[in-house]
Protein backbone atom coordinates (compact mmCIF):
# COMPACT_ATOMS: atom_id res chain seq x y z
CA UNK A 1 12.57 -22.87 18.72
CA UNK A 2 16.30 -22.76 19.70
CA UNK A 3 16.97 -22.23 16.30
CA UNK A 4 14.71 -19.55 15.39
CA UNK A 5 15.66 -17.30 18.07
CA UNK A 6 19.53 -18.12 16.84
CA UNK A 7 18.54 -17.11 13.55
CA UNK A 8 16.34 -13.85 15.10
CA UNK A 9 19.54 -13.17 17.41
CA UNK A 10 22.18 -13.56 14.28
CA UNK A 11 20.03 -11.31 12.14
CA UNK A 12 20.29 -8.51 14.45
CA UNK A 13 23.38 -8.59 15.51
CA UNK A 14 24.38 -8.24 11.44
CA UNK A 15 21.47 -5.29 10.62
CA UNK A 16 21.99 -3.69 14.24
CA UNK A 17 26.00 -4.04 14.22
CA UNK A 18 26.37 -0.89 13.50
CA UNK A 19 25.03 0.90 16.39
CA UNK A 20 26.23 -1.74 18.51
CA UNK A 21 29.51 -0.80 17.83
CA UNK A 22 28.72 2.99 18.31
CA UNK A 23 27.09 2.24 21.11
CA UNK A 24 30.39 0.00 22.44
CA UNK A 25 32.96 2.53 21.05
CA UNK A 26 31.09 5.49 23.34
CA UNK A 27 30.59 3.46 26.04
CA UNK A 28 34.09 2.79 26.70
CA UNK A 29 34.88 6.39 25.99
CA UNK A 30 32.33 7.47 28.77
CA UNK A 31 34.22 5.06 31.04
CA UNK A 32 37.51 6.00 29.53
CA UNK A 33 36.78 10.03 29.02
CA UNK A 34 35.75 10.09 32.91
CA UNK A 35 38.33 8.61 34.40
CA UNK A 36 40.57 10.82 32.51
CA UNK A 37 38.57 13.69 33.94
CA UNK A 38 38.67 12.77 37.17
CA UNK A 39 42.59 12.58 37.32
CA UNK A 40 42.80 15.85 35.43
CA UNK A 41 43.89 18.93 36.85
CA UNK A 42 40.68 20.75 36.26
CA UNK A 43 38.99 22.52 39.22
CA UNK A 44 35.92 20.72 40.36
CA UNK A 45 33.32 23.16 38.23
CA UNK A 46 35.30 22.47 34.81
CA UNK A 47 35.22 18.83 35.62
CA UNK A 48 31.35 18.35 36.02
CA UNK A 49 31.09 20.64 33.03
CA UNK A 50 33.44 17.75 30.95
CA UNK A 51 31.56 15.08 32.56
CA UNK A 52 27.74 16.57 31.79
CA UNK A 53 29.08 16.85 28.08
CA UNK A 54 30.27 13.05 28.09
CA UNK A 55 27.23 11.59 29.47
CA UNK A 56 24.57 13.90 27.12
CA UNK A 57 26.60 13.08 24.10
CA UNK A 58 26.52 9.07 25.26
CA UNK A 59 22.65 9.96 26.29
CA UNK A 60 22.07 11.18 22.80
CA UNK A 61 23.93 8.30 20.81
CA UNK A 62 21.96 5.80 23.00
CA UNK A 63 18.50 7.55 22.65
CA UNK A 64 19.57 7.59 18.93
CA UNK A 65 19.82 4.14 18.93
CA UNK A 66 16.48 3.26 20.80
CA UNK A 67 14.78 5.01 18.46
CA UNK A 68 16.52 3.43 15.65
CA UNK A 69 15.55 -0.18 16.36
CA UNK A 70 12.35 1.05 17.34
CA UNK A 71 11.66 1.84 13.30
CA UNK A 72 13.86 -1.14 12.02
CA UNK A 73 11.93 -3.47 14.15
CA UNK A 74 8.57 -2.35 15.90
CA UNK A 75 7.78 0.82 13.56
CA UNK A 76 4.65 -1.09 11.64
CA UNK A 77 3.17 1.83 9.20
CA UNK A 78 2.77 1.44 5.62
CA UNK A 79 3.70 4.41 3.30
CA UNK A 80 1.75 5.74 0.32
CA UNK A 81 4.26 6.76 -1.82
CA UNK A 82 6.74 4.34 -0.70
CA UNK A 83 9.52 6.61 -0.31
CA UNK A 84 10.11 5.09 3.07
CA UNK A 85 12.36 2.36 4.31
CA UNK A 86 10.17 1.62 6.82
CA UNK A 87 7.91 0.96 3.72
CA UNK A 88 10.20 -1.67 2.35
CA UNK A 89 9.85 -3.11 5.94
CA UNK A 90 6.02 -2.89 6.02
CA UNK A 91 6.11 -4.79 2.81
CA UNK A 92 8.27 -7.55 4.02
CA UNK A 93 6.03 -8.17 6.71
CA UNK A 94 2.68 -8.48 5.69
CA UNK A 95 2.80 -8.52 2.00
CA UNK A 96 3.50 -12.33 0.66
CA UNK A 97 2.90 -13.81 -2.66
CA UNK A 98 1.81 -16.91 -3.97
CA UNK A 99 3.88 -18.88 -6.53
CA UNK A 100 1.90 -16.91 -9.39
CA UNK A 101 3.16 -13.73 -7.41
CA UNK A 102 -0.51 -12.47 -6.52
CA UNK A 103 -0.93 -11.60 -2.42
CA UNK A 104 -2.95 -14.92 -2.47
CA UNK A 105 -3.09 -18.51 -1.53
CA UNK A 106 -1.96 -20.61 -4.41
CA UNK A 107 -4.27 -21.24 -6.84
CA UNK A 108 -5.65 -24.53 -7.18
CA UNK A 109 -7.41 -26.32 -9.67
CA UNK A 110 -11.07 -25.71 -9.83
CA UNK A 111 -13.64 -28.15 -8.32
CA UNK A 112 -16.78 -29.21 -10.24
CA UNK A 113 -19.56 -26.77 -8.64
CA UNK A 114 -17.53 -24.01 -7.34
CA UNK A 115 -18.27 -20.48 -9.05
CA UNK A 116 -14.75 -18.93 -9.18
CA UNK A 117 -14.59 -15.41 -8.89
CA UNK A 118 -11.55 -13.60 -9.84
CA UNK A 119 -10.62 -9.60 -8.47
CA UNK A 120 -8.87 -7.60 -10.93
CA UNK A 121 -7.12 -4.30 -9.68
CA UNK A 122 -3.86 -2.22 -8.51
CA UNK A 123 -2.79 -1.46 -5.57
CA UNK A 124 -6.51 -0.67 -3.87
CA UNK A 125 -7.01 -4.07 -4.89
CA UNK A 126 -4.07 -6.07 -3.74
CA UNK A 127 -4.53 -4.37 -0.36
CA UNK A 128 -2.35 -1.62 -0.29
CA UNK A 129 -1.91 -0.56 3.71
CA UNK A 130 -4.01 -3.67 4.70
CA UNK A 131 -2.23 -6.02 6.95
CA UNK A 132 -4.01 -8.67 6.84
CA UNK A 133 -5.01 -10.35 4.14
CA UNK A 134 -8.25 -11.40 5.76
CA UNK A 135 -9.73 -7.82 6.39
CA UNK A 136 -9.36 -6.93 2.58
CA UNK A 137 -12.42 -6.79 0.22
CA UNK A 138 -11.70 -9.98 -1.34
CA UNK A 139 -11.45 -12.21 1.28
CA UNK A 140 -14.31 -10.57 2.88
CA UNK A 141 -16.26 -11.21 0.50
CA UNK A 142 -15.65 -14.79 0.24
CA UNK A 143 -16.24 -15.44 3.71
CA UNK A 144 -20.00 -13.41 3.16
CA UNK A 145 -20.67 -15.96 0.10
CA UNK A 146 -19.63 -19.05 2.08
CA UNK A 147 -21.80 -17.69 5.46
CA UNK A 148 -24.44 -17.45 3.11
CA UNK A 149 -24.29 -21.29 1.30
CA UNK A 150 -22.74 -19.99 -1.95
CA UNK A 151 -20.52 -22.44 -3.43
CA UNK A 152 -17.53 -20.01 -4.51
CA UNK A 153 -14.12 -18.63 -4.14
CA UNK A 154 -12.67 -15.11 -4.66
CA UNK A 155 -9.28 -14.58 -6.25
CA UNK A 156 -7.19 -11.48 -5.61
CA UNK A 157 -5.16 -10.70 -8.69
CA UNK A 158 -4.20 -7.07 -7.66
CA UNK A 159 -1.07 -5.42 -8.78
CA UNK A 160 0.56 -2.79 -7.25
CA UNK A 161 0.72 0.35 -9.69
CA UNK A 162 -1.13 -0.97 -12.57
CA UNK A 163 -3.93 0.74 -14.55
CA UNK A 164 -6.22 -0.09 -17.12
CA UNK A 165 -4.11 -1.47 -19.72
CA UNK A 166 -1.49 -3.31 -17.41
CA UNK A 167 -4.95 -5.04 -15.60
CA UNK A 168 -5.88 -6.12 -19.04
CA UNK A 169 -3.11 -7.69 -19.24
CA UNK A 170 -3.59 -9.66 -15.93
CA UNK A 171 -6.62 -10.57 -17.49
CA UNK A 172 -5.28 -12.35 -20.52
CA UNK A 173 -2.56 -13.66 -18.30
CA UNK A 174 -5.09 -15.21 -16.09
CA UNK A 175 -7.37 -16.81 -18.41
CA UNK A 176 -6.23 -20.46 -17.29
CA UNK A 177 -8.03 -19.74 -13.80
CA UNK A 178 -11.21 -20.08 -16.02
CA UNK A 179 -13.15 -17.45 -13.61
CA UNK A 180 -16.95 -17.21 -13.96
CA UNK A 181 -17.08 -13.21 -12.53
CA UNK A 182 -14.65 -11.01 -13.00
CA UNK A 183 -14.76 -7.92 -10.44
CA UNK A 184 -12.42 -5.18 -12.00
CA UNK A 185 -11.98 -2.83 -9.17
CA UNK A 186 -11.35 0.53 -11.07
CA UNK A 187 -9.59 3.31 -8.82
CA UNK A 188 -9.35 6.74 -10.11
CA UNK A 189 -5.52 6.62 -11.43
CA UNK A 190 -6.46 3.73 -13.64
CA UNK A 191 -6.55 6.26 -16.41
CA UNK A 192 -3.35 6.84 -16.85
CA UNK A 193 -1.70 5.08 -20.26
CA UNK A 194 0.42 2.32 -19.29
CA UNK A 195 4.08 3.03 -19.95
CA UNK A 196 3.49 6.60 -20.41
CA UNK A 197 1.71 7.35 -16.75
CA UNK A 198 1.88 11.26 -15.56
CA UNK A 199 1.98 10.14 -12.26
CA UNK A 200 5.72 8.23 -12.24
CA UNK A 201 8.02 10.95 -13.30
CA UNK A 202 6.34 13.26 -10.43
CA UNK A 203 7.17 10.09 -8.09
CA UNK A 204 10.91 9.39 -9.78
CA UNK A 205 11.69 13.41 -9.25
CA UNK A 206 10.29 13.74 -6.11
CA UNK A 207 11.89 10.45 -4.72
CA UNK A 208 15.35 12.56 -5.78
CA UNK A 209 17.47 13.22 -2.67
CA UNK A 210 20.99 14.99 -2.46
CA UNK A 211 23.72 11.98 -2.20
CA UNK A 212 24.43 12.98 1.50
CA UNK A 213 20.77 11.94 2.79
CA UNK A 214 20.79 8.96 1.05
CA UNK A 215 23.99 7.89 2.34
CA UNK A 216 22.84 8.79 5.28
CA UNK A 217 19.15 7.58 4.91
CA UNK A 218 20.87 4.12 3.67
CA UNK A 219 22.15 3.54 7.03
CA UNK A 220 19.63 5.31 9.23
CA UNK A 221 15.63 4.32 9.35
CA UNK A 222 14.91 6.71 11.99
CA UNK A 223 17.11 9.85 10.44
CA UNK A 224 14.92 8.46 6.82
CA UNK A 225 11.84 8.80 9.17
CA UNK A 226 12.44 12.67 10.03
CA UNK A 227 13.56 13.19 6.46
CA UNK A 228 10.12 12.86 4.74
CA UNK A 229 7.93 13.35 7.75
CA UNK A 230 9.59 16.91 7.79
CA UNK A 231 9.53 17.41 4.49
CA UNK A 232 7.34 19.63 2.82
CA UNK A 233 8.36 17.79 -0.27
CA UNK A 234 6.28 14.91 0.64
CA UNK A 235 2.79 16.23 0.65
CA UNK A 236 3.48 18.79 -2.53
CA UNK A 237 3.79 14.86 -4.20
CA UNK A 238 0.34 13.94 -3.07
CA UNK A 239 -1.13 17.03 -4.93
CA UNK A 240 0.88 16.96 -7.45
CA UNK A 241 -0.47 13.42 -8.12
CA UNK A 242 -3.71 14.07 -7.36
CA UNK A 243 -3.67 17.22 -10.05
CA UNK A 244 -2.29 14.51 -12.78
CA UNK A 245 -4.82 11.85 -12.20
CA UNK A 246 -7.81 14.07 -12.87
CA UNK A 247 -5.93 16.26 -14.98
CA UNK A 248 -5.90 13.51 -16.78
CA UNK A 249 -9.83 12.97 -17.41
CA UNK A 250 -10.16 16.52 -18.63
CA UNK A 251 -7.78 15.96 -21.20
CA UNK A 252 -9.77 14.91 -24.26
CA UNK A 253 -6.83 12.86 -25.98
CA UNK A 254 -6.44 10.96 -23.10
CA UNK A 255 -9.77 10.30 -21.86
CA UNK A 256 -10.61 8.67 -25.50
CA UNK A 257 -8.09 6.88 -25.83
CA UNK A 258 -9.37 5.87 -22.52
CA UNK A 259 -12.63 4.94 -22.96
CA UNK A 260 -11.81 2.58 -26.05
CA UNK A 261 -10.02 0.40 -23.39
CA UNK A 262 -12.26 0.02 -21.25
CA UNK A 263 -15.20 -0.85 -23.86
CA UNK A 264 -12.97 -3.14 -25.60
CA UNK A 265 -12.06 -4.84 -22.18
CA UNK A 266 -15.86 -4.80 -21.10
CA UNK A 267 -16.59 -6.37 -24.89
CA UNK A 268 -13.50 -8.95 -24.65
CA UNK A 269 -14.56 -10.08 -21.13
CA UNK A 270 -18.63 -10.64 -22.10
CA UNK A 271 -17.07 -12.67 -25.61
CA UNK A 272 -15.42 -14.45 -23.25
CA UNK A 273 -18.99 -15.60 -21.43
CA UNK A 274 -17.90 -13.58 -18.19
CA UNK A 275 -19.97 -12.20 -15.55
CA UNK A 276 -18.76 -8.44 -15.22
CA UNK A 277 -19.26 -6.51 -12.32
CA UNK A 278 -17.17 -3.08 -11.54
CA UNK A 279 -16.68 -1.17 -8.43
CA UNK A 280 -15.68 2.08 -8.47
CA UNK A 281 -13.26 3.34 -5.45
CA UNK A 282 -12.62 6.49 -5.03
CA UNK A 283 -10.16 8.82 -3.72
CA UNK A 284 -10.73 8.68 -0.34
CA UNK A 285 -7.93 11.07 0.65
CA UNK A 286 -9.82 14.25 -1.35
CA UNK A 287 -12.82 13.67 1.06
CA UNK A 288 -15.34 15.16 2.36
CA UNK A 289 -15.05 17.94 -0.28
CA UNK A 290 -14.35 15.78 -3.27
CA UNK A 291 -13.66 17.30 -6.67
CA UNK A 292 -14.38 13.96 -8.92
CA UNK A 293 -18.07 13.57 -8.38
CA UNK A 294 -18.95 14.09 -12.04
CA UNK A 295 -15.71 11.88 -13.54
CA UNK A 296 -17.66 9.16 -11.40
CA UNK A 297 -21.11 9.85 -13.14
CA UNK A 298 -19.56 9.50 -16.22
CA UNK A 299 -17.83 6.33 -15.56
CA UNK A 300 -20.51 4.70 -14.00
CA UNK A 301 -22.70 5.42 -17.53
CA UNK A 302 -19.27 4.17 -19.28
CA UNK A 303 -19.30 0.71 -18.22
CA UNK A 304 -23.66 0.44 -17.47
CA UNK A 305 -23.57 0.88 -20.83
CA UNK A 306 -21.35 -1.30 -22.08
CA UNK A 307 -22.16 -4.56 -20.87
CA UNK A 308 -21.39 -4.73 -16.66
CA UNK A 309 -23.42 -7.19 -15.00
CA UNK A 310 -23.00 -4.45 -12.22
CA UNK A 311 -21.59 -1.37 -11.49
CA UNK A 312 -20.59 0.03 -7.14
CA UNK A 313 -19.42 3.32 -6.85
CA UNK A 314 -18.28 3.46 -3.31
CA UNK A 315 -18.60 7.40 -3.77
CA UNK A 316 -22.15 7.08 -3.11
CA UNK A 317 -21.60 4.96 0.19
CA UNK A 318 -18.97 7.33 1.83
CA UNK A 319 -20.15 10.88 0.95
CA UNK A 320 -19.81 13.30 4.05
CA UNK A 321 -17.32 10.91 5.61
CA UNK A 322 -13.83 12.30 6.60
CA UNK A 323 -10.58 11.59 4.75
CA UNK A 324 -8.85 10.61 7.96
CA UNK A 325 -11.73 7.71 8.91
CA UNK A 326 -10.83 5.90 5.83
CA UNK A 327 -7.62 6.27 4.97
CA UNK A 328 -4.79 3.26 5.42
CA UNK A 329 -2.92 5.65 7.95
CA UNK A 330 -1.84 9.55 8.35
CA UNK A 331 0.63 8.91 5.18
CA UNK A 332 -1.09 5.84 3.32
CA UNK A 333 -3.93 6.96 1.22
CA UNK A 334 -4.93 3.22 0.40
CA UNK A 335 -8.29 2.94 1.76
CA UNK A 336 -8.49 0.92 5.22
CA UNK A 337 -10.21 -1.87 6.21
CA UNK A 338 -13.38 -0.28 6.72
CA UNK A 339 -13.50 1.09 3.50
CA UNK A 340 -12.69 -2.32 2.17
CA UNK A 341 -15.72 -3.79 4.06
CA UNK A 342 -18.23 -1.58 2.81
CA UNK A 343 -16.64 -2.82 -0.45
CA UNK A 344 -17.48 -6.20 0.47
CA UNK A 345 -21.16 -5.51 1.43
CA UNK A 346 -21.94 -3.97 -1.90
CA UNK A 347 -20.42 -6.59 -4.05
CA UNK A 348 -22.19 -9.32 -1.87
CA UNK A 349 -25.41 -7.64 -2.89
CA UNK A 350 -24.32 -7.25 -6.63
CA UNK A 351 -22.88 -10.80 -6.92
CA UNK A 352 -24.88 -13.03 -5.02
CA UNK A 353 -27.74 -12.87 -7.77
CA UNK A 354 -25.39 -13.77 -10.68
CA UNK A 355 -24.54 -17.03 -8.58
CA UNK A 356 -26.45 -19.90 -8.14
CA UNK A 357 -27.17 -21.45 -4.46
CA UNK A 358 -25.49 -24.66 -3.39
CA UNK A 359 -27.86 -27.26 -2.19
């Protein structure tokens, strides 16, 4: 215990030093400014007007401060577009990988019996905003198949900014897992072409600062923290996204090209003698009033039609509901853990028939 709190205390004092020696530095010129002050011939009314402009200048370096540690070290948000460093922070925290580097347990070998089930996905899937690893769709669903005497176990093999093609890949990476259903949790972005997305040059250029905030943002999470917040540069990326991504299905090229990976994936998977069951998540962000209603029809027909065990579009579960009641937080989009529930529900209800009951 000793040790760990020498190891908490040494960390600090290295990230924090800065400000701690700001914070020294002015003390010592409050102590030292005052005194020279008081011995100063100034009349009495100058002096309390030197001494008031000491002590709010040492007030405003110290309140500085506060609320600098408070978003190095308490701060606990995820960001959406991780432009953040509070994001970087978030990530540390609560997002670990296993020695496969999925945000998993490790994978072990597979017991005679046990139907493995194996979630394929990006970010939505991986749990993007979740903290806990428990509360995320996956593991949720799990814990419904145990409650309910299924002998299985659900794998999260989510990546973080993939899309069709680069979860395709996961698949073929993954193949030594020997999975009996394969959920491919399909999110609305997943059409962009791998390598050649829409969506990251609008990220890279809006990420852009000038070379005095970042030097300043470098050594600052709280002055980072008013950057974007007050930025109107921050939202225009969320619709500028959001106008790529379904921009995106209306462009015919693209949309093809589309298609023919997903019905070769669907056609590769069922050669492969796997269970296939999809679940669509939507946007939640665009909400109540949501402009992809029809891009979901036609998706859903997509992969009915070409071989899915079993298709969930969460669209039709959280119509009417508000943007705000399902989002990760005011700037993560990532759905949040009740969105992720729901998930689970529907896929217990999909899945349970395709497995067989242990004894």
């Amino acid at each position: 215990m000793l040790f760990t709190l020498w190891a908490r205390l040494s960390y600090f004092l290295g990230d924090f030093a800065l400000y701690l020696i700001l914070l020294s530095v002015s003390l010592a010129l409050v102590v030292f400014g005052s005194y020279k002050v008081y011995k100063s011939d100034f009349t009495e009314k100058k002096k309390k007007i030197a001494l008031a402009v000491i002590f709010v200048v040492f007030f405003l370096i110290l309140v500085f401060s506060a609320f600098e540690a408070y978003f190095r070290y308490r701060y606990d948000q995820s960001d959406g577009l991780g432009f953040l460093k509070v994001n970087a922070r978030w990530q540390a925290r609560h997002v670990v990988f296993n020695s496969d580097f999925f945000r998993d347990r490790n994978f072990g070998d597979k017991k005679e019996g046990t139907k493995r089930i194996c979630a394929i996905g990006d970010s939505v899937t991986l749990g993007g905003g979740i903290k806990n690893t428990s509360d995320r769709f996956t593991n949720l669903l799990e814990k419904e198949l145990r409650a309910a005497n299924y002998n299985a176990e659900v794998y999260n093999l989510g990546k973080s900014g993939y899309d069709t093609d680069g979860e395709k890949a996961i698949y073929e990476s993954t193949k030594f897992l020997n999975c009996d259903i394969i959920i491919w949790a399909y999110f609305l972005n997943d059409v962009q072409p791998q390598g050649a997305s829409t969506g990251s040059p609008i990220i890279s250029a809006e990420s852009r600062t000038t070379k005095l905030v970042a030097f300043v943002s470098n050594h600052s999470y709280f002055f980072d923290y008013l950057y974007w917040r007050l930025s109107a540069r921050y939202e225009k990326t969320f619709g500028e996204l959001r106008n790529a991504d379904l921009g995106a299905y209306q462009n015919p090229q693209v949309f093809e090209s589309h298609k023919k990976t997903v019905i070769s994936w669907l056609g590769e998977m069922k050669a492969d003698n796997k269970k296939v069951v999809v679940i669509i998540f939507p946007f939640v962000h665009l909400l109540p009033n949501y402009p992809a209603v029809e891009i979901h029809q036609e998706l859903w027909g997509i992969f009915r039609e070409n071989g899915a065990d079993g298709t969930v579009d969460l669209l039709d579960y959280l119509k009417g509901k508000n943007a705000k009641d399902l989002v990760a937080s005011k700037f993560d989009n990532h759905p949040n853990e009740y969105v992720h529930k729901l998930a689970a529900e529907k896929l217990f209800e999909t899945v349970a028939p395709l497995l067989e009951k242990t004894n």
